[in-house]
Protein backbone atom coordinates (compact mmCIF):
# COMPACT_ATOMS: atom_id res chain seq x y z
CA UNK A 1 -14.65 -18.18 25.28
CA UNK A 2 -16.41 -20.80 22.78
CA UNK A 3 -15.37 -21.35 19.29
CA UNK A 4 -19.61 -19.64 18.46
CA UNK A 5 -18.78 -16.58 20.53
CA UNK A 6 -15.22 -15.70 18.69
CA UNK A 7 -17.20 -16.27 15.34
CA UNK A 8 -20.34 -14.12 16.62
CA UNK A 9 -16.95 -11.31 17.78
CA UNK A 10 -15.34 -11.90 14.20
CA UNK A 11 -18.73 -11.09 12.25
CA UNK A 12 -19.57 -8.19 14.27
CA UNK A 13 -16.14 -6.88 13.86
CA UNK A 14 -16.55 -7.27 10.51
CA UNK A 15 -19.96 -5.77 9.99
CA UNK A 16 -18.88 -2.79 12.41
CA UNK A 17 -16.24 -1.59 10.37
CA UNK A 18 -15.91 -0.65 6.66
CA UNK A 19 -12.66 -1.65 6.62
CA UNK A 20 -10.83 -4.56 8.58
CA UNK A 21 -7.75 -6.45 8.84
CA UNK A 22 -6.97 -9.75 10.69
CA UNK A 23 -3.19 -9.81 11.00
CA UNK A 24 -0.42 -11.65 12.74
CA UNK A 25 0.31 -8.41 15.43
CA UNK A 26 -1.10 -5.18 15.86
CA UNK A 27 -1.25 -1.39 13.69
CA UNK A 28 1.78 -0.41 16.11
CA UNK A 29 3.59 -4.26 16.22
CA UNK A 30 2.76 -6.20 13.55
CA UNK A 31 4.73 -9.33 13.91
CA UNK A 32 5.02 -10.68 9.95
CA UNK A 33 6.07 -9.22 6.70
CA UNK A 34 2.64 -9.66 5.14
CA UNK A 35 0.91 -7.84 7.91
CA UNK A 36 3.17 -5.17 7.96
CA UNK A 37 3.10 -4.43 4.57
CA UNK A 38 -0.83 -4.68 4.40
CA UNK A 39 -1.21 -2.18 7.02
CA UNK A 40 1.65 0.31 5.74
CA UNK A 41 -0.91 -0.02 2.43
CA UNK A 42 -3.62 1.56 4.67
CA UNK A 43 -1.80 3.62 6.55
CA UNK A 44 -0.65 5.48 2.99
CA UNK A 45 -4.41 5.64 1.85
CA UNK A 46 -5.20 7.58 4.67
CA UNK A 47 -8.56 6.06 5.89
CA UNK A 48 -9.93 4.20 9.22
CA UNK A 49 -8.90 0.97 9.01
CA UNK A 50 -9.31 -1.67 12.17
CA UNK A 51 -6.73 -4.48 13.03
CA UNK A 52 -7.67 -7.54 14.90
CA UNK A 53 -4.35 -9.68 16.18
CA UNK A 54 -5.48 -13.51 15.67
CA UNK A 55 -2.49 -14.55 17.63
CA UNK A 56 -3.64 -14.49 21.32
CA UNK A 57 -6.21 -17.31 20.28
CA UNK A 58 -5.28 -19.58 17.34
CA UNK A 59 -8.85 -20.54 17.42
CA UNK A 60 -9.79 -16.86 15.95
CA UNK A 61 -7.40 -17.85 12.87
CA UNK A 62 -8.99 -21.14 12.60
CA UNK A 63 -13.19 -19.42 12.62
CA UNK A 64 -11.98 -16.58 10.51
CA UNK A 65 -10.37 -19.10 7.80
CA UNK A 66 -13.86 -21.15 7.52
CA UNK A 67 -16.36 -18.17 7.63
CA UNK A 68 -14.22 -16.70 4.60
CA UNK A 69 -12.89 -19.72 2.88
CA UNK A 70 -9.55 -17.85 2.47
CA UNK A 71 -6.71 -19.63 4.03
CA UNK A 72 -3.73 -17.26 5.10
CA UNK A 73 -3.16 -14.50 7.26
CA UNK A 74 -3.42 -11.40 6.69
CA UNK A 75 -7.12 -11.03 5.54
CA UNK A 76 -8.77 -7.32 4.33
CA UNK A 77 -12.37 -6.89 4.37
CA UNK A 78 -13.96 -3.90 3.04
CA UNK A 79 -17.84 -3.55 3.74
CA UNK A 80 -18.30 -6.30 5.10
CA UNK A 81 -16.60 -8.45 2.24
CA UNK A 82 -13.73 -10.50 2.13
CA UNK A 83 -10.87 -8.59 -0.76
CA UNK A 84 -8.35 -10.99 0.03
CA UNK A 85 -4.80 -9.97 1.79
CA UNK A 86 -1.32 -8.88 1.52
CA UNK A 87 -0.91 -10.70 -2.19
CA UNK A 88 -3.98 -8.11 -3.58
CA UNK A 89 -3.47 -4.95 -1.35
CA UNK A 90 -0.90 -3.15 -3.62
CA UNK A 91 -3.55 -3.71 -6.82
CA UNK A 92 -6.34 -2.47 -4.94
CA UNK A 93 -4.99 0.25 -4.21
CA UNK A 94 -3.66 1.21 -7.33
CA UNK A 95 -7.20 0.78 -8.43
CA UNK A 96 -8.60 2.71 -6.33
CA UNK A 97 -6.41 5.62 -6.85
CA UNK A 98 -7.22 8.73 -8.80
CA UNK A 99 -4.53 7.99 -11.28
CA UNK A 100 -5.94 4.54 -11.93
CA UNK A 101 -5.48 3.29 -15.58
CA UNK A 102 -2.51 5.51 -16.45
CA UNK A 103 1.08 4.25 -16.48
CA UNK A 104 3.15 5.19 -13.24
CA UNK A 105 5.90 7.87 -14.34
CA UNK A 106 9.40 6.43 -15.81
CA UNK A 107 11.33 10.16 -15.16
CA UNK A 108 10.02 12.87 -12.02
CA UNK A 109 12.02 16.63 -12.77
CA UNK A 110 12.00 18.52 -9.97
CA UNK A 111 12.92 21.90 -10.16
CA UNK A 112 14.35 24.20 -7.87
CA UNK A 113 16.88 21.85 -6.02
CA UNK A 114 14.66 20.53 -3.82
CA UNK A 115 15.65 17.20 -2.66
CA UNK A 116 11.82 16.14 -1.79
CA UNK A 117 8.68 15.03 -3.32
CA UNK A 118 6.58 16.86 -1.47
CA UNK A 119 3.85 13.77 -1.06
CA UNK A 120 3.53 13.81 -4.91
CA UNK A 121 2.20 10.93 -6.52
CA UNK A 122 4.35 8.67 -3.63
CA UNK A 123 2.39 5.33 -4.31
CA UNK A 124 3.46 5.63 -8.48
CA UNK A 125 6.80 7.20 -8.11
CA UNK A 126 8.22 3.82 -6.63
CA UNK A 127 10.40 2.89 -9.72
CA UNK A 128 10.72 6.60 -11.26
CA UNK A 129 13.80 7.55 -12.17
CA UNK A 130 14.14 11.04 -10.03
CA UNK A 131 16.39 14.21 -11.43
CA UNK A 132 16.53 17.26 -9.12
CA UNK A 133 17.93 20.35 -10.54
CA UNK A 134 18.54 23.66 -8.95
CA UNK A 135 16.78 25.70 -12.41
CA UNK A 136 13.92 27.66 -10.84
CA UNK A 137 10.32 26.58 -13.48
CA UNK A 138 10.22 29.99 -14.74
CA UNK A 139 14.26 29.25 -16.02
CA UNK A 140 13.53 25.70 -17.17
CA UNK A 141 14.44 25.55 -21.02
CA UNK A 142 14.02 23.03 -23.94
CA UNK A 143 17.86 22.64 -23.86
CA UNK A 144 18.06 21.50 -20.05
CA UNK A 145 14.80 19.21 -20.92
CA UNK A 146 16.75 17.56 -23.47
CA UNK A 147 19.67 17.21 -21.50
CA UNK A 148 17.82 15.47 -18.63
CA UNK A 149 15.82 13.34 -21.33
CA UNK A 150 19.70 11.90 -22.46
CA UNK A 151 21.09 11.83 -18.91
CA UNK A 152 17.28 9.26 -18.33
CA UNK A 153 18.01 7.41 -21.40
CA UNK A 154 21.52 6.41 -20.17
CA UNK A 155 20.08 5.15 -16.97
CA UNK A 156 20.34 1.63 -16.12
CA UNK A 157 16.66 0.49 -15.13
CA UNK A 158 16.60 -1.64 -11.99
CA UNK A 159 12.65 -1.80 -11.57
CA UNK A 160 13.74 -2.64 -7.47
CA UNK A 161 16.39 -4.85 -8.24
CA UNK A 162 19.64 -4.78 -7.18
């Protein structure tokens, strides 16, 4: 295969597909962090998204790097254009999400006992501080509000550290 024919394949991928990712492996293997974690970002939006391995043919990393100008591996395009890879992922898809533009929740109360979220704002609950208790709504009172609001603000806050 000549270098013109993987950049013809690349561009028709490309324009074939609203959204695209060239990545070091495949959706099921992907065989780097950055990959990985660019595809787990699709995967949690929920919509059609292709993956083209550029490892069998390190000539398909070197055409794709020139016709986009962007050097490193992963790369996302959307519509045809080039919205960068694993570094912008997470902020594009906080953009794009319905809760865009208001601050991801510091404290989630769930009532009831249960011990799940129940796929509840699971992109912006990634640093919330989560207290389950077994009061039913209907039973929920100022008093055990307050009490939860002084257990939060004794809480050390690790933001993912450890």
């Amino acid at each position: 295969m000549s270098d013109e024919t993987i950049l013809a394949d690349i561009k028709k991928t490309i324009a074939d597909n609203t959204i695209v990712l060239f990545a070091k492996g495949t959706k099921e293997q992907p065989r780097c962090g950055f990959s990985a974690k660019t595809i787990q970002v699709f995967q949690e939006i929920g919509r059609p998204f292709e993956v083209v391995d550029i490892l069998p043919d390190p000539r398909i990393r070197q055409e794709l790097s020139a016709l986009s100008g962007w050097p490193t591996i992963p790369q996302v395009f959307v519509k045809g254009e080039l919205v960068g890879g694993a570094d912008i992922t997470e902020e594009l898809l906080s953009a794009r999400l319905d809760t865009a533009g208001i601050p991801d929740p510091d404290l989630l109360i769930r009532t009831g006992g249960d011990m799940r979220v129940s796929n509840f704002l699971l992109w912006q609950l990634a640093y919330t501080e989560i207290f389950v208790t077994p009061t039913l709504w209907p039973d929920f009172t100022p008093e055990l509000f307050q009490q939860i609001l002084n257990d939060f603000q004794s809480r050390e806050r690790r933001f993912g550290r450890v």
